[in-house]
PDB file of N, CA and C in Angstrom:
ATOM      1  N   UNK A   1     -14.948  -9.970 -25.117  1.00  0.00           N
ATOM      2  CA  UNK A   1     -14.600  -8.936 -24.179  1.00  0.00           C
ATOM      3  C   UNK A   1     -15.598  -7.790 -24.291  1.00  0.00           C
ATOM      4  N   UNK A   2     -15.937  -7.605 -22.834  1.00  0.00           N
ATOM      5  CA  UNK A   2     -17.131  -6.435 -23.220  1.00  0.00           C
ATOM      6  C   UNK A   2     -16.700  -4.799 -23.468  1.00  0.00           C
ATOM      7  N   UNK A   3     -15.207  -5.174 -22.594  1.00  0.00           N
ATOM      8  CA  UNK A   3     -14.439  -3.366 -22.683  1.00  0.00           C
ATOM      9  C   UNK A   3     -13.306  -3.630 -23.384  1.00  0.00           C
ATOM     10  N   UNK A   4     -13.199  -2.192 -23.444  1.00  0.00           N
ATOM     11  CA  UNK A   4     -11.510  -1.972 -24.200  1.00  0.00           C
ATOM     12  C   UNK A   4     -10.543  -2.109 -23.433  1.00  0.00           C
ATOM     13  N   UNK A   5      -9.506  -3.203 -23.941  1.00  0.00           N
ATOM     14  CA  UNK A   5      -8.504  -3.251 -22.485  1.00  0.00           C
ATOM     15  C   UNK A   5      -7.860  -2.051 -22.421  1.00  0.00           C
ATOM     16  N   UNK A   6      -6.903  -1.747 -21.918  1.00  0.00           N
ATOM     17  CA  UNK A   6      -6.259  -0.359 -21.117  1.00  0.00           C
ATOM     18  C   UNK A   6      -4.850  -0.488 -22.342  1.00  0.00           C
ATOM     19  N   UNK A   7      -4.531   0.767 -22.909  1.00  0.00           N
ATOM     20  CA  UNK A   7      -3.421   0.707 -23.466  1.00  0.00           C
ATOM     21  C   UNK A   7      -2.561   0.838 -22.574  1.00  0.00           C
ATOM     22  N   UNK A   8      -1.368  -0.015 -23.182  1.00  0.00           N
ATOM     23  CA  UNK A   8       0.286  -0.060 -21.781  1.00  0.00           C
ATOM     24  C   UNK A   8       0.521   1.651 -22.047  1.00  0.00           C
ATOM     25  N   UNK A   9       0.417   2.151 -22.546  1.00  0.00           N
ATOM     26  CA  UNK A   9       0.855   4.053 -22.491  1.00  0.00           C
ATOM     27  C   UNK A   9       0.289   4.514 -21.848  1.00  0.00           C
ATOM     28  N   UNK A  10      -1.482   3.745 -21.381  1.00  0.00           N
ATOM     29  CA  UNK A  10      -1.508   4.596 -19.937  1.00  0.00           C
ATOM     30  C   UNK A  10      -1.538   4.317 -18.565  1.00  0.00           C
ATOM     31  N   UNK A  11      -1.183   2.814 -18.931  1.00  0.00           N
ATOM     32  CA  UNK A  11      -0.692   2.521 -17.533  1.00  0.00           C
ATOM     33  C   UNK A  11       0.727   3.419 -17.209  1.00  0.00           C
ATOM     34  N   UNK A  12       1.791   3.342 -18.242  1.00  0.00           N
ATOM     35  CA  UNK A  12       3.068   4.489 -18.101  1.00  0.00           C
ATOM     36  C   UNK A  12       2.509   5.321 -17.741  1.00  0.00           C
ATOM     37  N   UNK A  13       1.485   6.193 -18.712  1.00  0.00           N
ATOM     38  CA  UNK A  13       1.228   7.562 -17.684  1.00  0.00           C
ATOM     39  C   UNK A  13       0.452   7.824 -16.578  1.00  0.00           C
ATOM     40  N   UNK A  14       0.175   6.984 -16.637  1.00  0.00           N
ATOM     41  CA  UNK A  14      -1.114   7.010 -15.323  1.00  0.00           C
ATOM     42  C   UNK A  14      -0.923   6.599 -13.709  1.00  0.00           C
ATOM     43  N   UNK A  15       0.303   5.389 -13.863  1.00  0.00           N
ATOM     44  CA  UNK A  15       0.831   5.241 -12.847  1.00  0.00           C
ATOM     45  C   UNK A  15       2.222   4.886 -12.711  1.00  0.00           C
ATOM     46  N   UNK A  16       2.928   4.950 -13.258  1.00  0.00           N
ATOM     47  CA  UNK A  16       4.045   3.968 -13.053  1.00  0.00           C
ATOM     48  C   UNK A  16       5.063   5.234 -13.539  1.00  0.00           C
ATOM     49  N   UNK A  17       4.819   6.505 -14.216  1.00  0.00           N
ATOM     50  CA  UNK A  17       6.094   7.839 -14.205  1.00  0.00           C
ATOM     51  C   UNK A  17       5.361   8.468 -13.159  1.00  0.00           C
ATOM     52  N   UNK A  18       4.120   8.374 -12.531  1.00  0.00           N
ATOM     53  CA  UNK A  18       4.026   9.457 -11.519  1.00  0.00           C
ATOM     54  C   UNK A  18       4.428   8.560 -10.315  1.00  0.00           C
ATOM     55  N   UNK A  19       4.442   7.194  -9.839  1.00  0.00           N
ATOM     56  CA  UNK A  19       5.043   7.205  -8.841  1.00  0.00           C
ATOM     57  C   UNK A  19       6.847   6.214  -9.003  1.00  0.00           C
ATOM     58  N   UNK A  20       7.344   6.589 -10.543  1.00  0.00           N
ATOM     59  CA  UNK A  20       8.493   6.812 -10.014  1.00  0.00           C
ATOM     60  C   UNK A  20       9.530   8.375  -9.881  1.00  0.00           C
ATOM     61  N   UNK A  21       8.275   8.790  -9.971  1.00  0.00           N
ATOM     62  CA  UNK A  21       8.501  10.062  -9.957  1.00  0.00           C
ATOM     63  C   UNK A  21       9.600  10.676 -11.287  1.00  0.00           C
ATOM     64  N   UNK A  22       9.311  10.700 -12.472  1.00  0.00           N
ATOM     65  CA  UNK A  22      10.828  10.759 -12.939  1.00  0.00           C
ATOM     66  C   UNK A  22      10.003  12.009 -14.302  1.00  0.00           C
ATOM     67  N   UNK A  23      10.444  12.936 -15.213  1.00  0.00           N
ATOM     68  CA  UNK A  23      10.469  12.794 -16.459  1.00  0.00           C
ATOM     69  C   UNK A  23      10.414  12.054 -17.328  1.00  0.00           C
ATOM     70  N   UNK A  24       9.319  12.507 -18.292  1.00  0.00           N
ATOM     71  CA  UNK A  24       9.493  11.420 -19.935  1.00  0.00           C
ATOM     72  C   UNK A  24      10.702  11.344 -20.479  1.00  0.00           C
ATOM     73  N   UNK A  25      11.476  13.047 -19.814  1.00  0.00           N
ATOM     74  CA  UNK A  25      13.286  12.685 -20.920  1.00  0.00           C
ATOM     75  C   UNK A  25      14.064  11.950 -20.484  1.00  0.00           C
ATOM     76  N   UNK A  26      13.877  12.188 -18.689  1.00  0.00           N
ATOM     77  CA  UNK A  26      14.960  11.131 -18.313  1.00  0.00           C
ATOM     78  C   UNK A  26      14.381   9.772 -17.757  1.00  0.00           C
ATOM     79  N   UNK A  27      13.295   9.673 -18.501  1.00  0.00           N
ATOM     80  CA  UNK A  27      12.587   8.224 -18.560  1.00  0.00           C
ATOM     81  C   UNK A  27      13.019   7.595 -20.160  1.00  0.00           C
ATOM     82  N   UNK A  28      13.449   8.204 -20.666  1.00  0.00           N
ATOM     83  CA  UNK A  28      13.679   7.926 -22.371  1.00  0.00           C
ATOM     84  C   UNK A  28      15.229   7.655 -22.495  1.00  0.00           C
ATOM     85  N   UNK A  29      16.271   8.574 -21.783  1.00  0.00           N
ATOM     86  CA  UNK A  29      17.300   8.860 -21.810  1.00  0.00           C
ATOM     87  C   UNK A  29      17.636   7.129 -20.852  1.00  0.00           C
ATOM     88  N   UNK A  30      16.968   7.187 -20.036  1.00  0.00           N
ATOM     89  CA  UNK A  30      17.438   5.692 -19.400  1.00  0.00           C
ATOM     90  C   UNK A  30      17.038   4.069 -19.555  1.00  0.00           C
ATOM     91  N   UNK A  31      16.051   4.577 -20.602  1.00  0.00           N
ATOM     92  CA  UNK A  31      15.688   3.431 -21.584  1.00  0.00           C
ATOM     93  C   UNK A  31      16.502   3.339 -23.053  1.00  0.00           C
ATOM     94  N   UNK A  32      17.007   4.784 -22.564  1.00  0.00           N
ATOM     95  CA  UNK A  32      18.188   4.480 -23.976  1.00  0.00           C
ATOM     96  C   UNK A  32      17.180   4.703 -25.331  1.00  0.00           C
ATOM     97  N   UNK A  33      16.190   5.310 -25.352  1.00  0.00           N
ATOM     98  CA  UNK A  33      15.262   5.486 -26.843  1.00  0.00           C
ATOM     99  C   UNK A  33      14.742   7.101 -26.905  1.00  0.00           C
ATOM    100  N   UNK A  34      13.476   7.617 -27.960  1.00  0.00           N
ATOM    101  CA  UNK A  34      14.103   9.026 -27.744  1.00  0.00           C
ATOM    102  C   UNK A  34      12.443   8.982 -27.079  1.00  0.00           C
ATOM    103  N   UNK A  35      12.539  10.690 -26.843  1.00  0.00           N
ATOM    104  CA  UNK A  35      11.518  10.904 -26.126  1.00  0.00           C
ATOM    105  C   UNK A  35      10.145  10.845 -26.641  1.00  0.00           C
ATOM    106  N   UNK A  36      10.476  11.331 -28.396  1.00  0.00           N
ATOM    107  CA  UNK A  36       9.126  10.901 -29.115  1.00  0.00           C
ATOM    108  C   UNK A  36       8.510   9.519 -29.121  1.00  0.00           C
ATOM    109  N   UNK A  37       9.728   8.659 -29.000  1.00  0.00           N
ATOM    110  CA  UNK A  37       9.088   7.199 -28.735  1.00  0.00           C
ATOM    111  C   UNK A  37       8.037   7.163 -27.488  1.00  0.00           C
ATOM    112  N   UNK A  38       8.731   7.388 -26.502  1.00  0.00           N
ATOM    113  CA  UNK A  38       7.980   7.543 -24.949  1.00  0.00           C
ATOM    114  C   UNK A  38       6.511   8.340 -25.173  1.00  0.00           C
ATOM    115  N   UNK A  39       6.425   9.457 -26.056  1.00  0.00           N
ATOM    116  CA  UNK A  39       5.140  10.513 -25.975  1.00  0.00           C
ATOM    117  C   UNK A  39       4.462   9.722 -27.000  1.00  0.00           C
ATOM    118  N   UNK A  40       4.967   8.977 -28.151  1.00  0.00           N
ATOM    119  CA  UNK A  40       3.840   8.427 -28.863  1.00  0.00           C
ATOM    120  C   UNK A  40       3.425   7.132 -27.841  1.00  0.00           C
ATOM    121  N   UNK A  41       3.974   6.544 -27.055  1.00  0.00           N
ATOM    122  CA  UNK A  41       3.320   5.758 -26.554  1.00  0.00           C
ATOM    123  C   UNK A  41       2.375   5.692 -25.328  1.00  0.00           C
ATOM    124  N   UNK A  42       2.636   6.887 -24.592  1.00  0.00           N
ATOM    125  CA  UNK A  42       2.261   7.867 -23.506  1.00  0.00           C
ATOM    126  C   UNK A  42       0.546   8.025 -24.289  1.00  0.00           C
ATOM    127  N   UNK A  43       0.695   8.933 -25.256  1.00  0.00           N
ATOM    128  CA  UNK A  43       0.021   9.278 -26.145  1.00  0.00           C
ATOM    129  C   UNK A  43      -1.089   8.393 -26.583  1.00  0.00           C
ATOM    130  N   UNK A  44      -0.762   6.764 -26.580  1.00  0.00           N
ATOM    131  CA  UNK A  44      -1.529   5.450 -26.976  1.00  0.00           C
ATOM    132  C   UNK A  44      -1.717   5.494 -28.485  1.00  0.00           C
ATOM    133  N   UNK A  45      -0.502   6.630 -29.673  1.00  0.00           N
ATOM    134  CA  UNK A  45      -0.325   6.379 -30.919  1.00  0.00           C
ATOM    135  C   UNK A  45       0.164   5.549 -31.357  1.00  0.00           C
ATOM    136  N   UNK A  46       1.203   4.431 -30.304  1.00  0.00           N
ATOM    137  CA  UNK A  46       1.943   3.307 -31.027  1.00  0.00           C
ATOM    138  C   UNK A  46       2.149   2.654 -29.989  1.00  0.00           C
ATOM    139  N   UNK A  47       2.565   1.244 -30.481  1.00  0.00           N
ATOM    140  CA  UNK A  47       2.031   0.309 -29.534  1.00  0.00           C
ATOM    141  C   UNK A  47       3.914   0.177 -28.854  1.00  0.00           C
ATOM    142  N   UNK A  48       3.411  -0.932 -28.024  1.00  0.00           N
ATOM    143  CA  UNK A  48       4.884  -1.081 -26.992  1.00  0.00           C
ATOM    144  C   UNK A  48       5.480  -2.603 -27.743  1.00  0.00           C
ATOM    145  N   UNK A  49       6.251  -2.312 -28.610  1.00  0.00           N
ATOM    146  CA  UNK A  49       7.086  -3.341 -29.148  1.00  0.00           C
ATOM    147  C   UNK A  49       7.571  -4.026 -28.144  1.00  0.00           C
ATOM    148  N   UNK A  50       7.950  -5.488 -28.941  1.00  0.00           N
ATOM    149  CA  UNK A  50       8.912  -6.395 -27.995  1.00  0.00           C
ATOM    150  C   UNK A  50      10.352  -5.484 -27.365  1.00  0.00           C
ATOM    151  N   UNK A  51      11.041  -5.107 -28.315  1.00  0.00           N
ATOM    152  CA  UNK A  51      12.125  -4.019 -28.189  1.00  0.00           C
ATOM    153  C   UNK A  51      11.851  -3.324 -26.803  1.00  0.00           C
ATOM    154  N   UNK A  52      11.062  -2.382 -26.620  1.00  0.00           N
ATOM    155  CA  UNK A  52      10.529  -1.429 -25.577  1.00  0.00           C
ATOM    156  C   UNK A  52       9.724  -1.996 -24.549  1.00  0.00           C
ATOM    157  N   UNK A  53       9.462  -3.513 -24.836  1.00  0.00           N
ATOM    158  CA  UNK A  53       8.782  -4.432 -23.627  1.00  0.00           C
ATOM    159  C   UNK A  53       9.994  -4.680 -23.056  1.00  0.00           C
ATOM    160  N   UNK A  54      11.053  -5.074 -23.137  1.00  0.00           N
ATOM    161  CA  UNK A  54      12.596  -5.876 -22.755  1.00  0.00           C
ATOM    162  C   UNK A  54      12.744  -4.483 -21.688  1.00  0.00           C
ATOM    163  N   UNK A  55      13.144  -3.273 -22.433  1.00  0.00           N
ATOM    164  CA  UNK A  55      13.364  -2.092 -21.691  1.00  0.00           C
ATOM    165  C   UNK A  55      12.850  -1.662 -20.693  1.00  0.00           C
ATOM    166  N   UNK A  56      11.022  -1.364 -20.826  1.00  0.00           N
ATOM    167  CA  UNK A  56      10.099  -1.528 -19.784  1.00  0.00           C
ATOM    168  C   UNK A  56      10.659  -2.373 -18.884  1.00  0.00           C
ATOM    169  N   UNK A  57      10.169  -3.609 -19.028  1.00  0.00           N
ATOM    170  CA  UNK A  57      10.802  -4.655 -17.990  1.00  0.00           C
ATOM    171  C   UNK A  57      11.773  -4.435 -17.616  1.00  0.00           C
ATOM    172  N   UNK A  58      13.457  -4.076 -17.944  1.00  0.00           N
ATOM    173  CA  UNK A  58      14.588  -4.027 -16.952  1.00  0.00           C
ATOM    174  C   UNK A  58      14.136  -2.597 -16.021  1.00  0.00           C
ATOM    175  N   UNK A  59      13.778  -1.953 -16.338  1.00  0.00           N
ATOM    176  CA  UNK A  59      14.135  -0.277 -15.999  1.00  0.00           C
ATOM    177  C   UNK A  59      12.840  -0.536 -15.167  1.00  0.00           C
ATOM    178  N   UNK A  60      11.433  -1.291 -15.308  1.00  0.00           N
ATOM    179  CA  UNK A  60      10.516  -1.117 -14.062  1.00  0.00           C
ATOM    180  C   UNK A  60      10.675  -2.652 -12.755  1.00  0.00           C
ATOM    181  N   UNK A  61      11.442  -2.948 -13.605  1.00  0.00           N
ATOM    182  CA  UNK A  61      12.073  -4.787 -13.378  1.00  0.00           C
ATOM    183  C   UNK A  61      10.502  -5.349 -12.808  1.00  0.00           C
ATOM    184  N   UNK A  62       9.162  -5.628 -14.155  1.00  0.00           N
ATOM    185  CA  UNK A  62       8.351  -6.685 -13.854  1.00  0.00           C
ATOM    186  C   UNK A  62       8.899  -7.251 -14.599  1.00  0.00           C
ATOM    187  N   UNK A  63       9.649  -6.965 -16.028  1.00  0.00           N
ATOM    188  CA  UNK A  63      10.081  -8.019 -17.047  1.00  0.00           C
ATOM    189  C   UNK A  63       9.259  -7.668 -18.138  1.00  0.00           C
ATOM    190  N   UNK A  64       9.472  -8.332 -19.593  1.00  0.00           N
ATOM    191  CA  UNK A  64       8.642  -7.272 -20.691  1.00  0.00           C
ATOM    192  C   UNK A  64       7.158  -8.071 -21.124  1.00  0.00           C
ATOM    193  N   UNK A  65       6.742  -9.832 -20.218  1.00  0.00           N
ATOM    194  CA  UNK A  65       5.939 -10.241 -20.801  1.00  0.00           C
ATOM    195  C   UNK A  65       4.470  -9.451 -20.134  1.00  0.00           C
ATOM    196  N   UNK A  66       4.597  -8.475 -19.333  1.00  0.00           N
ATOM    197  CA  UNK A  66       3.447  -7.882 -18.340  1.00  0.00           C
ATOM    198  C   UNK A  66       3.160  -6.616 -19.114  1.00  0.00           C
ATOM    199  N   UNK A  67       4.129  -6.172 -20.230  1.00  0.00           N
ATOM    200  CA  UNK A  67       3.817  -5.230 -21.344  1.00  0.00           C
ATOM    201  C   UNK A  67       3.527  -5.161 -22.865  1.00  0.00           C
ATOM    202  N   UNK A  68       3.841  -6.800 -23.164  1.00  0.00           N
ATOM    203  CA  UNK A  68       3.302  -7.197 -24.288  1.00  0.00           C
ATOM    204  C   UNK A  68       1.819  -8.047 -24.314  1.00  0.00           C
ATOM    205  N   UNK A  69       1.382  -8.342 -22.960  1.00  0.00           N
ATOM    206  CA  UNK A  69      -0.021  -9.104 -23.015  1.00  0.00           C
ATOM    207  C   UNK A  69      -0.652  -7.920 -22.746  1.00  0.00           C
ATOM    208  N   UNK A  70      -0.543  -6.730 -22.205  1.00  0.00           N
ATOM    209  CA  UNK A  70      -1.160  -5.642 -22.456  1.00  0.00           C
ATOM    210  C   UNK A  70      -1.258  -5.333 -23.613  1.00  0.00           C
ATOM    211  N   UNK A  71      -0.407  -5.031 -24.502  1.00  0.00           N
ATOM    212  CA  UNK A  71      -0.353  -4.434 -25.953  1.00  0.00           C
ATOM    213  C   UNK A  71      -0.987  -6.152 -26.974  1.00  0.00           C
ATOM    214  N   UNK A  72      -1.338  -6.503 -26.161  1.00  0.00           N
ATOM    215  CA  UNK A  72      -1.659  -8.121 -27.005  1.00  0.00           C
ATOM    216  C   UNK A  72      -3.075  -8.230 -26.978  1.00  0.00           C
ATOM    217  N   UNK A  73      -3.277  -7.843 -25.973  1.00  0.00           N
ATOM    218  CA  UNK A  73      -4.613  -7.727 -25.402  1.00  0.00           C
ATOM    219  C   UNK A  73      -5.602  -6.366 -26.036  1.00  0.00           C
ATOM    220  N   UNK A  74      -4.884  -5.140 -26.146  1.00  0.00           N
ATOM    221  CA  UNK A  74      -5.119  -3.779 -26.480  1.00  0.00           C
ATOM    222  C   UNK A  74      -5.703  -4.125 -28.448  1.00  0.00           C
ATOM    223  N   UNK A  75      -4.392  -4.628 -28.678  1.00  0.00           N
ATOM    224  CA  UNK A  75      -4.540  -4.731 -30.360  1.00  0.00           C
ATOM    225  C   UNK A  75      -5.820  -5.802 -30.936  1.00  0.00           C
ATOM    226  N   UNK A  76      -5.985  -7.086 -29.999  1.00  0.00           N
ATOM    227  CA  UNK A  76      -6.953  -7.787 -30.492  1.00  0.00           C
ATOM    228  C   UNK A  76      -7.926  -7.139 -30.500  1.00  0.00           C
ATOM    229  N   UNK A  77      -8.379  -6.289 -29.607  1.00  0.00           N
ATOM    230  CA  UNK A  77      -9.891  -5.636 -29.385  1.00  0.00           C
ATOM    231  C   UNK A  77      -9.775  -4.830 -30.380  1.00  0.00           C
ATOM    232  N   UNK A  78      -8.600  -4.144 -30.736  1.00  0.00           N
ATOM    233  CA  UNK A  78      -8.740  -3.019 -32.018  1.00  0.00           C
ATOM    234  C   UNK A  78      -9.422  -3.633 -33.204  1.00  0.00           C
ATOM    235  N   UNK A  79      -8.866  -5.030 -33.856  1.00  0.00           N
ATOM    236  CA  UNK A  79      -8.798  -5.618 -34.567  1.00  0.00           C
ATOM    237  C   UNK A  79     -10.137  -6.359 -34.863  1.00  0.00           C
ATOM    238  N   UNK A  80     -10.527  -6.813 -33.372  1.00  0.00           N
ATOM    239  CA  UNK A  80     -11.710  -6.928 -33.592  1.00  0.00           C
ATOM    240  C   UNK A  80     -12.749  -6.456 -33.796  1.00  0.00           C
ATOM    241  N   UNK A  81     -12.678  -5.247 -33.092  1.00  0.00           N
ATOM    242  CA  UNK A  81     -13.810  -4.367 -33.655  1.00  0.00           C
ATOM    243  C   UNK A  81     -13.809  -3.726 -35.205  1.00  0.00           C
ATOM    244  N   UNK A  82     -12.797  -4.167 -35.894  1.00  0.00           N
ATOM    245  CA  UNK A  82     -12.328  -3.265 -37.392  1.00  0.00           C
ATOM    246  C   UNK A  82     -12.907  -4.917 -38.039  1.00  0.00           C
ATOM    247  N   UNK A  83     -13.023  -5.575 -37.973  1.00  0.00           N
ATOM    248  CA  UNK A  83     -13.175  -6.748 -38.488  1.00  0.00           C
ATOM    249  C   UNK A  83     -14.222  -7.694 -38.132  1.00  0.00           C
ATOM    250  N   UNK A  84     -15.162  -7.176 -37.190  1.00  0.00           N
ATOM    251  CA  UNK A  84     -16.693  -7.674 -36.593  1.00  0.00           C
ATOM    252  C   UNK A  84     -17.601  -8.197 -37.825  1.00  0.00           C
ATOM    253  N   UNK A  85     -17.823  -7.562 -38.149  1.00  0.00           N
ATOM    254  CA  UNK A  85     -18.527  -7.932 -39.404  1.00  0.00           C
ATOM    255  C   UNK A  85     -17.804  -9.033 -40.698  1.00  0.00           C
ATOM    256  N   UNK A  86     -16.700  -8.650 -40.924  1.00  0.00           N
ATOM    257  CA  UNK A  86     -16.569  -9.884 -41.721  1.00  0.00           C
ATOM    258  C   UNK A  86     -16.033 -11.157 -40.966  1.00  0.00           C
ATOM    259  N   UNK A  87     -15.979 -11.090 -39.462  1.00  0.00           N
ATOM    260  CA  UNK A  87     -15.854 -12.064 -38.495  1.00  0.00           C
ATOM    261  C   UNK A  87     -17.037 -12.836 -38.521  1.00  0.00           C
ATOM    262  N   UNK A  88     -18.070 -12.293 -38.808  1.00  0.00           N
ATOM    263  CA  UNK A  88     -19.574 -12.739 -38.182  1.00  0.00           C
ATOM    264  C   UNK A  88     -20.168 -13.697 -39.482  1.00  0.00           C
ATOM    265  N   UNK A  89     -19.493 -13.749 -40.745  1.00  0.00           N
ATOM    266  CA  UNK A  89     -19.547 -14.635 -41.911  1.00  0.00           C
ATOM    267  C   UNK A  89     -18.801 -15.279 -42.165  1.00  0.00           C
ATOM    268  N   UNK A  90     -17.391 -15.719 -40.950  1.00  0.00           N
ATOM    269  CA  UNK A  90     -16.838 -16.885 -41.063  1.00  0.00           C
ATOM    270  C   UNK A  90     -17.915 -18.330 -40.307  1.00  0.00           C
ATOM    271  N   UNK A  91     -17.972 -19.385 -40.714  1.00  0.00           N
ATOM    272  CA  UNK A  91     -17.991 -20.422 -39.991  1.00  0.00           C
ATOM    273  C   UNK A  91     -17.052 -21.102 -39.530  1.00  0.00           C
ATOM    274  N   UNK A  92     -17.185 -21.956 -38.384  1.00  0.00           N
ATOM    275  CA  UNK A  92     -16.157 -22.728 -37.333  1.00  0.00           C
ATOM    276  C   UNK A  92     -16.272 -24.215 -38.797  1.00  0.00           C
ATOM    277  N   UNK A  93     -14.973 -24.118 -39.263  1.00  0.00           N
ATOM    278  CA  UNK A  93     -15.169 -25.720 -39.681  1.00  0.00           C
ATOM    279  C   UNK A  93     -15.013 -26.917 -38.562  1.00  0.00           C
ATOM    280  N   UNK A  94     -15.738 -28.357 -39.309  1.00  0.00           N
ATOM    281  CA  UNK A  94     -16.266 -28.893 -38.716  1.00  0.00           C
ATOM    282  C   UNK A  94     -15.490 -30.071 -39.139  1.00  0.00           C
ATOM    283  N   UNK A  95     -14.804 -30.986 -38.463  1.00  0.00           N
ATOM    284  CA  UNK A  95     -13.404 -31.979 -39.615  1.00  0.00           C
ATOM    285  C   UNK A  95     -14.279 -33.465 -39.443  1.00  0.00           C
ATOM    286  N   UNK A  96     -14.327 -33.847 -40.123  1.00  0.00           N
ATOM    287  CA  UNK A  96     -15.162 -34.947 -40.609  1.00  0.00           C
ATOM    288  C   UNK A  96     -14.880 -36.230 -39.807  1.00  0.00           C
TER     289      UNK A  96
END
């Protein structure tokens, strides 16, 4: 992958609380979690658990697997870039 995929916190903030038009509290309050959850993830400090994918999904109704291949997608690139280098001295085994 040549870019960083998009964290799911800013797709939340970027499009999906401004056109449902709502608050982070009573975006939190109707996901039933608190608001610091919502701002750390807003924020792109923590990722969108399965838990808060289920929620996402009922409350935007795509469903929660369109917020965990985001956050699936987000974390590999983290990971990979923290781990490039000792990636680059594995070899592919080869089965006889």
């Amino acid at each position: 992958m040549k870019r960083q995929p998009v964290h799911p916190g800013a797709v939340l903030r970027e499009d999906v609380l401004p056109e449902m038009q709502i608050t982070v509290s009573e975006f939190a309050r109707l996901m039933r979690v608190s608001r610091q959850t919502i701002h750390n993830i807003l924020n792109e400090t923590k990722p969108v658990t399965p838990n808060i994918a289920l929620r996402l999904g009922k409350i935007i109704g795509n469903g929660p697997n369109i917020w965990l291949r985001l956050q699936e997608a987000y974390d590999l690139w983290e990971v990979e870039l923290s781990i490039a280098s000792e990636l680059k001295t594995i070899k592919r085994y080869k089965a006889a």
